[in-house]
PDB file of N, CA and C in Angstrom:
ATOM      1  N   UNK A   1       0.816  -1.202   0.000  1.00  0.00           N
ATOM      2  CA  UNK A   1       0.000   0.000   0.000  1.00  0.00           C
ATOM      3  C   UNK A   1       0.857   1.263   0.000  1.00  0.00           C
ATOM      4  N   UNK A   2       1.967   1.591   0.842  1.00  0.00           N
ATOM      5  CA  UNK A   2       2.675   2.814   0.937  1.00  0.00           C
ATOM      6  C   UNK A   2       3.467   2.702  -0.648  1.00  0.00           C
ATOM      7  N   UNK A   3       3.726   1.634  -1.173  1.00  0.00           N
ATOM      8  CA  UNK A   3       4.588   1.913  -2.537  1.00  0.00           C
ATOM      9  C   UNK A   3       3.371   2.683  -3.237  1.00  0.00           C
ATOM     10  N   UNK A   4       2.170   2.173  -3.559  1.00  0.00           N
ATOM     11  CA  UNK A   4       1.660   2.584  -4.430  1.00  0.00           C
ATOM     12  C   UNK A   4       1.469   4.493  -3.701  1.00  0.00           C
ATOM     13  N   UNK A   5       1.214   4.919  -2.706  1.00  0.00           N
ATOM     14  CA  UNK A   5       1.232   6.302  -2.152  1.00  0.00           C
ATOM     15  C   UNK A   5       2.426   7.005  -2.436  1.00  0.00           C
ATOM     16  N   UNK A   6       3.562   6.630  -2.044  1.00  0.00           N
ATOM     17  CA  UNK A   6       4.553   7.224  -2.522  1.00  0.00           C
ATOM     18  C   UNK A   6       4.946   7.571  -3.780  1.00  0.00           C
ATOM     19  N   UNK A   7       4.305   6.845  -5.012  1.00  0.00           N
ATOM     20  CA  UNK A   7       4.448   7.035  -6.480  1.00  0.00           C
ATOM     21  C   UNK A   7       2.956   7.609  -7.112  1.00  0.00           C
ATOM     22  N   UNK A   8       2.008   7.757  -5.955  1.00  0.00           N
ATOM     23  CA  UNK A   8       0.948   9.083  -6.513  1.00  0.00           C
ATOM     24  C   UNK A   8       1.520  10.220  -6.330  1.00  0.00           C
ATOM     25  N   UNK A   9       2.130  10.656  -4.993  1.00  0.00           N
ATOM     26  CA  UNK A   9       2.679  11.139  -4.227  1.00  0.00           C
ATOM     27  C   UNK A   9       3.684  12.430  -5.105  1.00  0.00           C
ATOM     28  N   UNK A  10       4.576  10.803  -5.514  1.00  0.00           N
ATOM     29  CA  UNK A  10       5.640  11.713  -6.504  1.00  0.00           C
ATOM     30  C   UNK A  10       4.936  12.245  -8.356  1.00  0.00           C
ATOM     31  N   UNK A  11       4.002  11.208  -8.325  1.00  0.00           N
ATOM     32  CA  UNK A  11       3.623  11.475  -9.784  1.00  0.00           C
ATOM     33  C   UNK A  11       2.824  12.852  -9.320  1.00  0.00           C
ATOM     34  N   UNK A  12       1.936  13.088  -8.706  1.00  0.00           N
ATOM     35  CA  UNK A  12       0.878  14.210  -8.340  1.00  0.00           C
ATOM     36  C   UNK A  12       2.576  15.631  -8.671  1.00  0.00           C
ATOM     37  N   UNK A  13       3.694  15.297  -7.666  1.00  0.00           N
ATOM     38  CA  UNK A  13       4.774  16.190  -7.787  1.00  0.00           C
ATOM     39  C   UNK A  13       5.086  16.882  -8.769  1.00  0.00           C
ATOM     40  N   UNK A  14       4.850  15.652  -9.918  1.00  0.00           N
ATOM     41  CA  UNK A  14       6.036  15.700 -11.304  1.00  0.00           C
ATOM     42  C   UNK A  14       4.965  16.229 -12.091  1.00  0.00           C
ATOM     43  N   UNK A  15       3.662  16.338 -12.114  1.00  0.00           N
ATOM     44  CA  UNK A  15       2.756  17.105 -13.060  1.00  0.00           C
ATOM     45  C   UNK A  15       2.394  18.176 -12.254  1.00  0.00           C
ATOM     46  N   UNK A  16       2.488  18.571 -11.089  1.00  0.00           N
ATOM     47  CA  UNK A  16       2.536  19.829 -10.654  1.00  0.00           C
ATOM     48  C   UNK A  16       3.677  20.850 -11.326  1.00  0.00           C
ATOM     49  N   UNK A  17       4.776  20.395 -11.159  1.00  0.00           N
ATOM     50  CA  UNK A  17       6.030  20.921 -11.949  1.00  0.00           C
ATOM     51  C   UNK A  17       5.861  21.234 -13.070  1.00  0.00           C
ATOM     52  N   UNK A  18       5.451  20.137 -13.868  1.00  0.00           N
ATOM     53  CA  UNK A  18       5.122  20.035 -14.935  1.00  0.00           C
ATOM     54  C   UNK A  18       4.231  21.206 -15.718  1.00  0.00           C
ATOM     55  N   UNK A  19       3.272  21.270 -14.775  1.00  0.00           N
ATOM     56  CA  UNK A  19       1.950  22.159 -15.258  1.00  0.00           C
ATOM     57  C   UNK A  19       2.572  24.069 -14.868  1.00  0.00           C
ATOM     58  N   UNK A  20       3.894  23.949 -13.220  1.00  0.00           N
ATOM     59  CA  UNK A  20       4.165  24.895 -12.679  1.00  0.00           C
ATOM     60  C   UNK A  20       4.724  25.751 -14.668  1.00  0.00           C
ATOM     61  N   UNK A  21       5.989  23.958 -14.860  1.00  0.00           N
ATOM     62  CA  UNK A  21       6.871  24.647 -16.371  1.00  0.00           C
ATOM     63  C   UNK A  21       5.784  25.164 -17.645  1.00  0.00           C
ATOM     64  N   UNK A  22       4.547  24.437 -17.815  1.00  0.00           N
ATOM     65  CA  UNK A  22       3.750  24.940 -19.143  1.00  0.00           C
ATOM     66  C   UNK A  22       3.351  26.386 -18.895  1.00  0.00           C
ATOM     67  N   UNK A  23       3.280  26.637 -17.972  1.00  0.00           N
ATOM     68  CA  UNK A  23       2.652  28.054 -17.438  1.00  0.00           C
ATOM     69  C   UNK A  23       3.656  28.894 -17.682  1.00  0.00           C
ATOM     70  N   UNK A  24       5.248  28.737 -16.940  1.00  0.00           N
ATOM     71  CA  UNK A  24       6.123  29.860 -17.159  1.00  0.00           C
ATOM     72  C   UNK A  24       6.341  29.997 -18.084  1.00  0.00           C
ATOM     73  N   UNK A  25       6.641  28.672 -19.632  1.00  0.00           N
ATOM     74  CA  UNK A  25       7.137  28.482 -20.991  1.00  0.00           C
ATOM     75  C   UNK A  25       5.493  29.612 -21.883  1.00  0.00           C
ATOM     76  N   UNK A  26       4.405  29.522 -21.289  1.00  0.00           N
ATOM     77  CA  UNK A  26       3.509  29.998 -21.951  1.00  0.00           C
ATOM     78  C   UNK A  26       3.870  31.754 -21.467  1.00  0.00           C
ATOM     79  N   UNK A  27       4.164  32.010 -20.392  1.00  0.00           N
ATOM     80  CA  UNK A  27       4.279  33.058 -20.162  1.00  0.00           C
ATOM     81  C   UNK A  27       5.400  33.815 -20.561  1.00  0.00           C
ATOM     82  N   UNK A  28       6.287  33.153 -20.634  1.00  0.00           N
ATOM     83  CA  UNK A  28       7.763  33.802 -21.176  1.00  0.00           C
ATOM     84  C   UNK A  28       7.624  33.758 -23.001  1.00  0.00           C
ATOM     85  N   UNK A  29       6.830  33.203 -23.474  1.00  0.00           N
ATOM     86  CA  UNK A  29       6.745  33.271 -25.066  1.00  0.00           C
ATOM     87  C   UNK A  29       5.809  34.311 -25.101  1.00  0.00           C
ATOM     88  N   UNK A  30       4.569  34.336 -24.299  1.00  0.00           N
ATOM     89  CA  UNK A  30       3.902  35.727 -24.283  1.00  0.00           C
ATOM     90  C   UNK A  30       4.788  37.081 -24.349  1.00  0.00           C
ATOM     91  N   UNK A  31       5.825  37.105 -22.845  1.00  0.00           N
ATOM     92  CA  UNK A  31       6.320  37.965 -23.012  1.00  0.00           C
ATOM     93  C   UNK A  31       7.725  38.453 -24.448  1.00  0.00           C
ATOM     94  N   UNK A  32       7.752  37.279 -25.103  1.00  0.00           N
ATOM     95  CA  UNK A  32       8.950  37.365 -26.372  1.00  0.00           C
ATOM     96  C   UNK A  32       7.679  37.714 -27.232  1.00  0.00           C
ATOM     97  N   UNK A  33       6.336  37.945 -27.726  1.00  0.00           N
ATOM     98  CA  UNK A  33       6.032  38.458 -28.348  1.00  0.00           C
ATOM     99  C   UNK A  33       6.028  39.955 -28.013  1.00  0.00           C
ATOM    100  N   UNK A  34       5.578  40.036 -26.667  1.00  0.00           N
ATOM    101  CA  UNK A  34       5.393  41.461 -26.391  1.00  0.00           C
ATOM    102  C   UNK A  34       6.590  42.007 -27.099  1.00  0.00           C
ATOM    103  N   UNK A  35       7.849  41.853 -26.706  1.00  0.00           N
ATOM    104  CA  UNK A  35       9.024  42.404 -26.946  1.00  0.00           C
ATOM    105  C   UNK A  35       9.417  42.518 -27.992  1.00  0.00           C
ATOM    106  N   UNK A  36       8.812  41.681 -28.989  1.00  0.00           N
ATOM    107  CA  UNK A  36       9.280  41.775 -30.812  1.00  0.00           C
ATOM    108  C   UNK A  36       8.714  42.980 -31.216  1.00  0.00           C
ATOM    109  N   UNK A  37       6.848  42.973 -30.500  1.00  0.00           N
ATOM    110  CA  UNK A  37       6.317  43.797 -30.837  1.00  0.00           C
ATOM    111  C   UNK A  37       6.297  45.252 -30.766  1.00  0.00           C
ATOM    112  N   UNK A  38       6.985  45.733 -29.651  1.00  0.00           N
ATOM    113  CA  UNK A  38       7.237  46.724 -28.895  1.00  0.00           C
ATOM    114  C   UNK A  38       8.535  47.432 -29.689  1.00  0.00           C
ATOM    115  N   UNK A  39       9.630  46.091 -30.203  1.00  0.00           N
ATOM    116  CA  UNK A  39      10.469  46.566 -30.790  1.00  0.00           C
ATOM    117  C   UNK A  39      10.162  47.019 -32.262  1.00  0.00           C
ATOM    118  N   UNK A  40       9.696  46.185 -33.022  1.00  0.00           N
ATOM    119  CA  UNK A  40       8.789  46.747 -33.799  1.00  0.00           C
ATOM    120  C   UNK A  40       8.400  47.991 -34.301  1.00  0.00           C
ATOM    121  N   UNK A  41       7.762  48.421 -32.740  1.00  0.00           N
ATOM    122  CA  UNK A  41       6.891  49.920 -32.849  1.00  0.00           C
ATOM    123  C   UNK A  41       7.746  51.325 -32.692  1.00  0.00           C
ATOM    124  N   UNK A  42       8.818  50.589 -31.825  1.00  0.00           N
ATOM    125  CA  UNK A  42       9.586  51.478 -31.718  1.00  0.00           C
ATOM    126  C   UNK A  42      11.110  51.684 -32.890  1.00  0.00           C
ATOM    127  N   UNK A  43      11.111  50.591 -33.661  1.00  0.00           N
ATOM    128  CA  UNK A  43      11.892  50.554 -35.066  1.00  0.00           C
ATOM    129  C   UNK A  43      10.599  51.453 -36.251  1.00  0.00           C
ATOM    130  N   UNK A  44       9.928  50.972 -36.612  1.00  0.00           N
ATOM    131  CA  UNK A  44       8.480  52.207 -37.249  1.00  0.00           C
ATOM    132  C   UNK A  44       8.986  53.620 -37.039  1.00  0.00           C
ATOM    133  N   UNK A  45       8.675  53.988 -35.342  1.00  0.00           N
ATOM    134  CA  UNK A  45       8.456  55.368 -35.301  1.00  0.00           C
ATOM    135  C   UNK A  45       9.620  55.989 -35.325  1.00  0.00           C
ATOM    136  N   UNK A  46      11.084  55.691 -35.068  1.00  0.00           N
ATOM    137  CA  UNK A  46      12.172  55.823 -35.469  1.00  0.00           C
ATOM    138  C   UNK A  46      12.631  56.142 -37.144  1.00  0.00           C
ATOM    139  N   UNK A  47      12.409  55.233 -37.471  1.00  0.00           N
ATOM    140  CA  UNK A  47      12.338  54.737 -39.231  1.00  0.00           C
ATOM    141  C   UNK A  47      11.664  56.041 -39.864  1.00  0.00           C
ATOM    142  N   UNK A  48      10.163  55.887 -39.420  1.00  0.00           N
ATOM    143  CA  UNK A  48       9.660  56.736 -40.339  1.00  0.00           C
ATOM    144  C   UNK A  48       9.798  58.209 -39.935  1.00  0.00           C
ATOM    145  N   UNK A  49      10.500  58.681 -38.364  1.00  0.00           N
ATOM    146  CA  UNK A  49      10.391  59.795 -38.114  1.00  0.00           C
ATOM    147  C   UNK A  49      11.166  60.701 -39.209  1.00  0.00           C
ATOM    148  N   UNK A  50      12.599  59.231 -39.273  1.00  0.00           N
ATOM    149  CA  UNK A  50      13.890  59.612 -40.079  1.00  0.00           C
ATOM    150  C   UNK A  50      13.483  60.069 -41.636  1.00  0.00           C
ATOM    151  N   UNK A  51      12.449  59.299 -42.160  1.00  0.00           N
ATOM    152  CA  UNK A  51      12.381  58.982 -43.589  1.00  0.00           C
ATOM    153  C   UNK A  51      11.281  60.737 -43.680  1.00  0.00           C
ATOM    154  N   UNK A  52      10.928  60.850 -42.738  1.00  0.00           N
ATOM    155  CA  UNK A  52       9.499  62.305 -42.642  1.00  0.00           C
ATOM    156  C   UNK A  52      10.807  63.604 -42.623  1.00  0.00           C
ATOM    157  N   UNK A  53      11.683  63.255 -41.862  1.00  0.00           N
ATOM    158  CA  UNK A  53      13.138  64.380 -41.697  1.00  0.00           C
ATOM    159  C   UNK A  53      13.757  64.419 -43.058  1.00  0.00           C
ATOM    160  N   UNK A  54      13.994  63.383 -43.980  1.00  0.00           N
ATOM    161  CA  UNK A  54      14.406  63.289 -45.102  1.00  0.00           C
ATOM    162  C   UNK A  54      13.894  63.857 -46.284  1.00  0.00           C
ATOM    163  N   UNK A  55      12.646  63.465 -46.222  1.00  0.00           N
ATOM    164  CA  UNK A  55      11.734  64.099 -46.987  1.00  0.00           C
ATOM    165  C   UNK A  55      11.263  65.438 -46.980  1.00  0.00           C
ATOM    166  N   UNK A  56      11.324  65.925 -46.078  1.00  0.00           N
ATOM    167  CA  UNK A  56      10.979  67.116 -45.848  1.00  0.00           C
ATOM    168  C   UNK A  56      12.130  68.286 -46.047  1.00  0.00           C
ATOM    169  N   UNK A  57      13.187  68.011 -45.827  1.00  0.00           N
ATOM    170  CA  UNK A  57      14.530  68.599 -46.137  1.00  0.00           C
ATOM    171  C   UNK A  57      14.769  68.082 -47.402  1.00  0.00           C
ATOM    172  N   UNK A  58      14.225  66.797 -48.196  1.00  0.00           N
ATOM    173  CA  UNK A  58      14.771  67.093 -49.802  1.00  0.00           C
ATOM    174  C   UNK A  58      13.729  67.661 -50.655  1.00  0.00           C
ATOM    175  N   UNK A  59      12.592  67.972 -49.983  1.00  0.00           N
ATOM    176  CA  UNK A  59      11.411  68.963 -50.768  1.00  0.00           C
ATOM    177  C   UNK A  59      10.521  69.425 -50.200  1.00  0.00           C
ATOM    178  N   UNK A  60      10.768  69.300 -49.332  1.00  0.00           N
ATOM    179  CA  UNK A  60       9.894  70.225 -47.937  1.00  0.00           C
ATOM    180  C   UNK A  60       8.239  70.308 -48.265  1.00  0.00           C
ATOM    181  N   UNK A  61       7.887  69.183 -48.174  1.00  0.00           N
ATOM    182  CA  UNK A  61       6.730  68.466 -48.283  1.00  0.00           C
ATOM    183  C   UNK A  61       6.014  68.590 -49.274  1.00  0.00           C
ATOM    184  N   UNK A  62       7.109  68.809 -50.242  1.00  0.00           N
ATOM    185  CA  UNK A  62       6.397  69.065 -51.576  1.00  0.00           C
ATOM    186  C   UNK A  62       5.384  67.922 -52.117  1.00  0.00           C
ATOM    187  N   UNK A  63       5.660  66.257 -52.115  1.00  0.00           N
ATOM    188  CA  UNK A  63       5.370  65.342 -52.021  1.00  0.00           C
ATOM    189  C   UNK A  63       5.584  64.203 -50.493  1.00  0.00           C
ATOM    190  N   UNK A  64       4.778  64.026 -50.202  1.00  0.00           N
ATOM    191  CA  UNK A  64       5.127  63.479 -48.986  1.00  0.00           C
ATOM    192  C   UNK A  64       5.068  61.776 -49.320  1.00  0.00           C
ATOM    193  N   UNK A  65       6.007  61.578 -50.062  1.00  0.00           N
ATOM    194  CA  UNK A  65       6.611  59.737 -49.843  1.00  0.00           C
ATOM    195  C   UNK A  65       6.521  59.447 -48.869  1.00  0.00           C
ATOM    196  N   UNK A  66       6.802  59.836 -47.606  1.00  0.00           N
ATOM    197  CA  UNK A  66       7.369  58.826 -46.721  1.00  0.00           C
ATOM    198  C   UNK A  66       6.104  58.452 -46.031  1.00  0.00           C
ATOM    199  N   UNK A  67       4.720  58.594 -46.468  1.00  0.00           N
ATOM    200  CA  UNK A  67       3.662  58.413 -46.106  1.00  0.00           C
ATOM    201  C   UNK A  67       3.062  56.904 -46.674  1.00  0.00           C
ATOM    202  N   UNK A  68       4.103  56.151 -47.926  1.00  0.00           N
ATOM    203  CA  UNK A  68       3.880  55.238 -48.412  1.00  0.00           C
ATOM    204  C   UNK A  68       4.341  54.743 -48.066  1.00  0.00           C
ATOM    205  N   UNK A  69       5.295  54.624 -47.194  1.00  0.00           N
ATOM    206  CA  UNK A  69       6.368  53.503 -46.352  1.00  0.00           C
ATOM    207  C   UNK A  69       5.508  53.641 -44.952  1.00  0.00           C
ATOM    208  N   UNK A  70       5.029  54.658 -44.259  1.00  0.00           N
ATOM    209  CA  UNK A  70       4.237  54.589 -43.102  1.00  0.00           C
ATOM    210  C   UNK A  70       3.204  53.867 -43.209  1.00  0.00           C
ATOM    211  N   UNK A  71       2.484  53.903 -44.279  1.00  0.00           N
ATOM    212  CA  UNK A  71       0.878  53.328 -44.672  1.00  0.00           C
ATOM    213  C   UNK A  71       1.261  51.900 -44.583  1.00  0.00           C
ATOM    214  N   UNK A  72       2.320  51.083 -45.241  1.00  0.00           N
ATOM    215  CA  UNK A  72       2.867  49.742 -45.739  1.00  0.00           C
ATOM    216  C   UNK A  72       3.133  49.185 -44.358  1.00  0.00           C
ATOM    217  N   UNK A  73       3.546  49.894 -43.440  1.00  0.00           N
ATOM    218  CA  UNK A  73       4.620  49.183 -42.804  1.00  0.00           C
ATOM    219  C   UNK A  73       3.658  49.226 -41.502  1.00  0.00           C
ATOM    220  N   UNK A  74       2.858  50.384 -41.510  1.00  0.00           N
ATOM    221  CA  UNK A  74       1.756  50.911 -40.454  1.00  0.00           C
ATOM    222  C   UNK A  74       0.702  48.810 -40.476  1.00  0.00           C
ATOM    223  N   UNK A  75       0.573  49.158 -41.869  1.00  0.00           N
ATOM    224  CA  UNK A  75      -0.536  47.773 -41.864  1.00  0.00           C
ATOM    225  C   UNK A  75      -0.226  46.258 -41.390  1.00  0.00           C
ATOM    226  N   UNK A  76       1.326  46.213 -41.874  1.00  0.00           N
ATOM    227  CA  UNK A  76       2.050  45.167 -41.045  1.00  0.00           C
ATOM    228  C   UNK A  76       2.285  44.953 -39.557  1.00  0.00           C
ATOM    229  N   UNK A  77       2.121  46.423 -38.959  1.00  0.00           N
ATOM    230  CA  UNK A  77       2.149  46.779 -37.829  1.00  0.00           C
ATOM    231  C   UNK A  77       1.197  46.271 -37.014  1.00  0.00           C
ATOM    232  N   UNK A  78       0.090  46.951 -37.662  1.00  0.00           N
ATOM    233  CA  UNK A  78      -1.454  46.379 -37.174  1.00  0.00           C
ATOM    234  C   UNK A  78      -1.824  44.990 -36.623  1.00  0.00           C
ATOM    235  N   UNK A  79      -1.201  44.458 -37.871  1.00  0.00           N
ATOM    236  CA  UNK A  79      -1.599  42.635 -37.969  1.00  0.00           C
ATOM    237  C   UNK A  79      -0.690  41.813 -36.557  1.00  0.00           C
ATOM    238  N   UNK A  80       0.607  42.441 -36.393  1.00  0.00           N
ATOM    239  CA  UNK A  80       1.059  42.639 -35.255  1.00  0.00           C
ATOM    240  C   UNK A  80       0.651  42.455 -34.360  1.00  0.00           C
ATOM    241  N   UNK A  81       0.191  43.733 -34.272  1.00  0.00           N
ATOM    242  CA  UNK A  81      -0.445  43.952 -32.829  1.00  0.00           C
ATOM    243  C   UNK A  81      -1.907  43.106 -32.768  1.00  0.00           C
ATOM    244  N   UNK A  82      -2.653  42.697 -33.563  1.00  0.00           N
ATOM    245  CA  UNK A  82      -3.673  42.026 -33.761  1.00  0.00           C
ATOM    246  C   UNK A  82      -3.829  40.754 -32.914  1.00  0.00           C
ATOM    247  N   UNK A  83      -2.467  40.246 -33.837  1.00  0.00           N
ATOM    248  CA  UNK A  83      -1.509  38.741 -32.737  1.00  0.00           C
ATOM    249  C   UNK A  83      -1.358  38.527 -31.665  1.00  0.00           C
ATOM    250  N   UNK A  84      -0.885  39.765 -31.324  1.00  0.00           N
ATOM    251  CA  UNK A  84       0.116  39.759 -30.046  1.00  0.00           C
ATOM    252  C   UNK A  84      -1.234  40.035 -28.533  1.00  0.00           C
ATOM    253  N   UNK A  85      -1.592  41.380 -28.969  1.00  0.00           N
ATOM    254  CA  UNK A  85      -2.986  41.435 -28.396  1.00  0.00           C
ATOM    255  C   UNK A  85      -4.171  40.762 -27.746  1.00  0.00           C
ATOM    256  N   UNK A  86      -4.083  40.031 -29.058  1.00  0.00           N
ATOM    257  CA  UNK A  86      -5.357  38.915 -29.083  1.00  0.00           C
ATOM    258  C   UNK A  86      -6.675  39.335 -29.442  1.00  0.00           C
ATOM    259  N   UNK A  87      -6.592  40.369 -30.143  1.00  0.00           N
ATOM    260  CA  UNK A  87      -7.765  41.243 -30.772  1.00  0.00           C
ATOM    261  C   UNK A  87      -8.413  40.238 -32.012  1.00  0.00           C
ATOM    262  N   UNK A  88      -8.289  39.520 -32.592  1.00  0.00           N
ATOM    263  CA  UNK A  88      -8.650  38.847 -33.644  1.00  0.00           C
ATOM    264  C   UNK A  88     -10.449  38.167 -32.953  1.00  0.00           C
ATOM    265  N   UNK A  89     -10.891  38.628 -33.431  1.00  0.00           N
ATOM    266  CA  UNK A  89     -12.377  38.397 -32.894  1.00  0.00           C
ATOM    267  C   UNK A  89     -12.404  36.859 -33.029  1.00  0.00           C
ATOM    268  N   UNK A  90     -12.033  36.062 -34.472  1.00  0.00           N
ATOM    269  CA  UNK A  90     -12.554  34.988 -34.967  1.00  0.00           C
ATOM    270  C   UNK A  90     -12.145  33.948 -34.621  1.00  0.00           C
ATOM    271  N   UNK A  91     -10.045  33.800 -34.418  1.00  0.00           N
ATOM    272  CA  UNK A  91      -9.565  33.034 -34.122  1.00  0.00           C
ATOM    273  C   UNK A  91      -8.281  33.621 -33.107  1.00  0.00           C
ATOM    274  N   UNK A  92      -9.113  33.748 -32.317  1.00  0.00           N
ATOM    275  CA  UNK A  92      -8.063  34.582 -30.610  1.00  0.00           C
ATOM    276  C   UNK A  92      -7.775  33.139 -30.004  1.00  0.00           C
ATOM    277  N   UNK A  93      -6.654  33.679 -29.069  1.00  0.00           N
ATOM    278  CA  UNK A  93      -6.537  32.321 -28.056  1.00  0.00           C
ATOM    279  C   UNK A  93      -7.794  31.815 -27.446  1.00  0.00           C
ATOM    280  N   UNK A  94      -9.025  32.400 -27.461  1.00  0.00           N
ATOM    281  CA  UNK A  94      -9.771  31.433 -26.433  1.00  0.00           C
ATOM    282  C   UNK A  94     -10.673  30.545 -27.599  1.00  0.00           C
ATOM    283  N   UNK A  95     -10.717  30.869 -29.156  1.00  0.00           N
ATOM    284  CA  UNK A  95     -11.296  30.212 -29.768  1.00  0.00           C
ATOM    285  C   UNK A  95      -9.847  28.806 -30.339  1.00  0.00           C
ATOM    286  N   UNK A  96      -8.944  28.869 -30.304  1.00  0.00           N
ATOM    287  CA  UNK A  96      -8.295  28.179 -29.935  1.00  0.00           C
ATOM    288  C   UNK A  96      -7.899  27.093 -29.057  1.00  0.00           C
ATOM    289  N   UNK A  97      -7.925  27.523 -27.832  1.00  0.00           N
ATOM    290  CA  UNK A  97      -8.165  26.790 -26.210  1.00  0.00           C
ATOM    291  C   UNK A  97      -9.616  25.884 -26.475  1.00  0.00           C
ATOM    292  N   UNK A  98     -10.457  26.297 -26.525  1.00  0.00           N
ATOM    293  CA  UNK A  98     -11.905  25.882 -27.148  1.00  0.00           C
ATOM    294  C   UNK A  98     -11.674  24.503 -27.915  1.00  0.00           C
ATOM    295  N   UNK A  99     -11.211  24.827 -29.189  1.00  0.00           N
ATOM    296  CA  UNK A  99     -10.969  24.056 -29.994  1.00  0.00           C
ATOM    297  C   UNK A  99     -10.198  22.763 -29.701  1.00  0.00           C
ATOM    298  N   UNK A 100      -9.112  23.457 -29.066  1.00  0.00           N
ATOM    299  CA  UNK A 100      -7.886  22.064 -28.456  1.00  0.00           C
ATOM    300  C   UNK A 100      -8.753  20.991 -27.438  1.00  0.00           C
ATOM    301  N   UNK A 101      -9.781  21.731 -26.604  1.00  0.00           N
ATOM    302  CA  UNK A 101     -10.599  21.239 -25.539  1.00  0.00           C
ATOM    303  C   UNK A 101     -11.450  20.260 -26.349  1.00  0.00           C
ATOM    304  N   UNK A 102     -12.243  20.682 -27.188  1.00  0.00           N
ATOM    305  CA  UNK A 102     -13.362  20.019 -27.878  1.00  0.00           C
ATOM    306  C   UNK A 102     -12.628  18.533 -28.671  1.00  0.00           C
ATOM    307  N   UNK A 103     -11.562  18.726 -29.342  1.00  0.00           N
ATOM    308  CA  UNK A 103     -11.057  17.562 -29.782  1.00  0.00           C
ATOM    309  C   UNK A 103     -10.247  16.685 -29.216  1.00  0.00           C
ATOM    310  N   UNK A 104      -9.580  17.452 -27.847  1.00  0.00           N
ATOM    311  CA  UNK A 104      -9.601  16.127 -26.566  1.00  0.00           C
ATOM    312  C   UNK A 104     -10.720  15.189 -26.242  1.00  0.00           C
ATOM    313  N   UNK A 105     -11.974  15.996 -25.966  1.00  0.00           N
ATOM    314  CA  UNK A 105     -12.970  15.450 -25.955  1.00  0.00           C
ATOM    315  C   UNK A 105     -13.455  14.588 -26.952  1.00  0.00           C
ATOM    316  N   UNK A 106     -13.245  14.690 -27.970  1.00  0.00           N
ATOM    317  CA  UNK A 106     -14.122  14.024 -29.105  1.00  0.00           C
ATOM    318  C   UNK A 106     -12.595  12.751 -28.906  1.00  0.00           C
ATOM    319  N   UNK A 107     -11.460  12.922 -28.416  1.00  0.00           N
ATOM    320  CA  UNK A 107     -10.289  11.730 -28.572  1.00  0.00           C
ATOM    321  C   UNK A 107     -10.729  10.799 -27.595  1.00  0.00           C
ATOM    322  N   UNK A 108     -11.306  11.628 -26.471  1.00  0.00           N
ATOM    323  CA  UNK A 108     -11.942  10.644 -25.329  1.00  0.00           C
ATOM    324  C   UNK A 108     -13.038   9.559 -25.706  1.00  0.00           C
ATOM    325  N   UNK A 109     -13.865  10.823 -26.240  1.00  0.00           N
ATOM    326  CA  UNK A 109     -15.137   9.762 -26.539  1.00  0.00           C
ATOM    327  C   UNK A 109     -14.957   8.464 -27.816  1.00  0.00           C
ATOM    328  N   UNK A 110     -13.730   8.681 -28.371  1.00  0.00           N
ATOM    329  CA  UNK A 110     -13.658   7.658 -29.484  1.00  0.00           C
ATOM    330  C   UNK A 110     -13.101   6.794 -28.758  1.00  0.00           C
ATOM    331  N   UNK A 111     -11.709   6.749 -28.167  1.00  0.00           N
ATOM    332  CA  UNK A 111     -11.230   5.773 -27.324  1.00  0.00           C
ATOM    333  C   UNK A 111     -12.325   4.970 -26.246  1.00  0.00           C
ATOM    334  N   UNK A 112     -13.020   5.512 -26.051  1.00  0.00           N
ATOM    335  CA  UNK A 112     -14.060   4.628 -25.227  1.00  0.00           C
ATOM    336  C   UNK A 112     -14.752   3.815 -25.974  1.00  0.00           C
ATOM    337  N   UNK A 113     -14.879   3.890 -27.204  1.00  0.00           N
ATOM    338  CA  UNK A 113     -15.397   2.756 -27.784  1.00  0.00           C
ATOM    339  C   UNK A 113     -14.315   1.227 -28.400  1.00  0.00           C
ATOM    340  N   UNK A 114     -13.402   1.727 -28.381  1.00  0.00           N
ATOM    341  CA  UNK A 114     -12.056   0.850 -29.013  1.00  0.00           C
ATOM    342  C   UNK A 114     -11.829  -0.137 -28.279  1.00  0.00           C
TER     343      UNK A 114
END
């Protein structure tokens, strides 16, 4: 009887850990998006402040180009932040989570017949 307690014991341990590591690995990739993203925003407003300084000193807004590299790079930006956010109405992490859940379930219910 105590063998079998001692190896719930330790197994209960080793998926506590386990579940402690999925959590920090989920949280530390959260935070490496934040940080791409952030860098990102702050490479943009840099970039284009430079390319708005350029432009403006080689024709002093006679044509404003650098509004086509803002618009381009602005939209890539967006989609970005869309990701990172979790703003995507259709397919966000919780319609995801959802999904992973539902076809555990449907793995359960097939194995019960096998």
């Amino acid at each position: 009887m105590s063998i079998f307690n001692c190896q719930t014991t330790s197994t209960t341990k080793v998926m506590e850990n386990s579940n402690r590591e999925n959590k920090y690995l989920r949280a530390k990739e959260r935070v490496d998006e934040l940080k791409k993203f952030y860098g990102n925003l702050t490479s943009y407003v840099l970039v284009i402040s430079g390319l708005a300084f350029i432009n403006y000193y080689s024709n002093g807004f006679g044509y404003m180009w650098f509004l086509w590299a803002a618009f381009g790079w602005g939209i890539g930006l967006m989609f970005h932040a869309i990701k990172v956010f979790d703003l995507n109405p259709l397919f966000g992490r919780n319609w995801e989570k959802r999904k992973i859940e539902e076809f555990m379930k449907e793995e359960e219910n097939t194995d019960k017949w096998k």
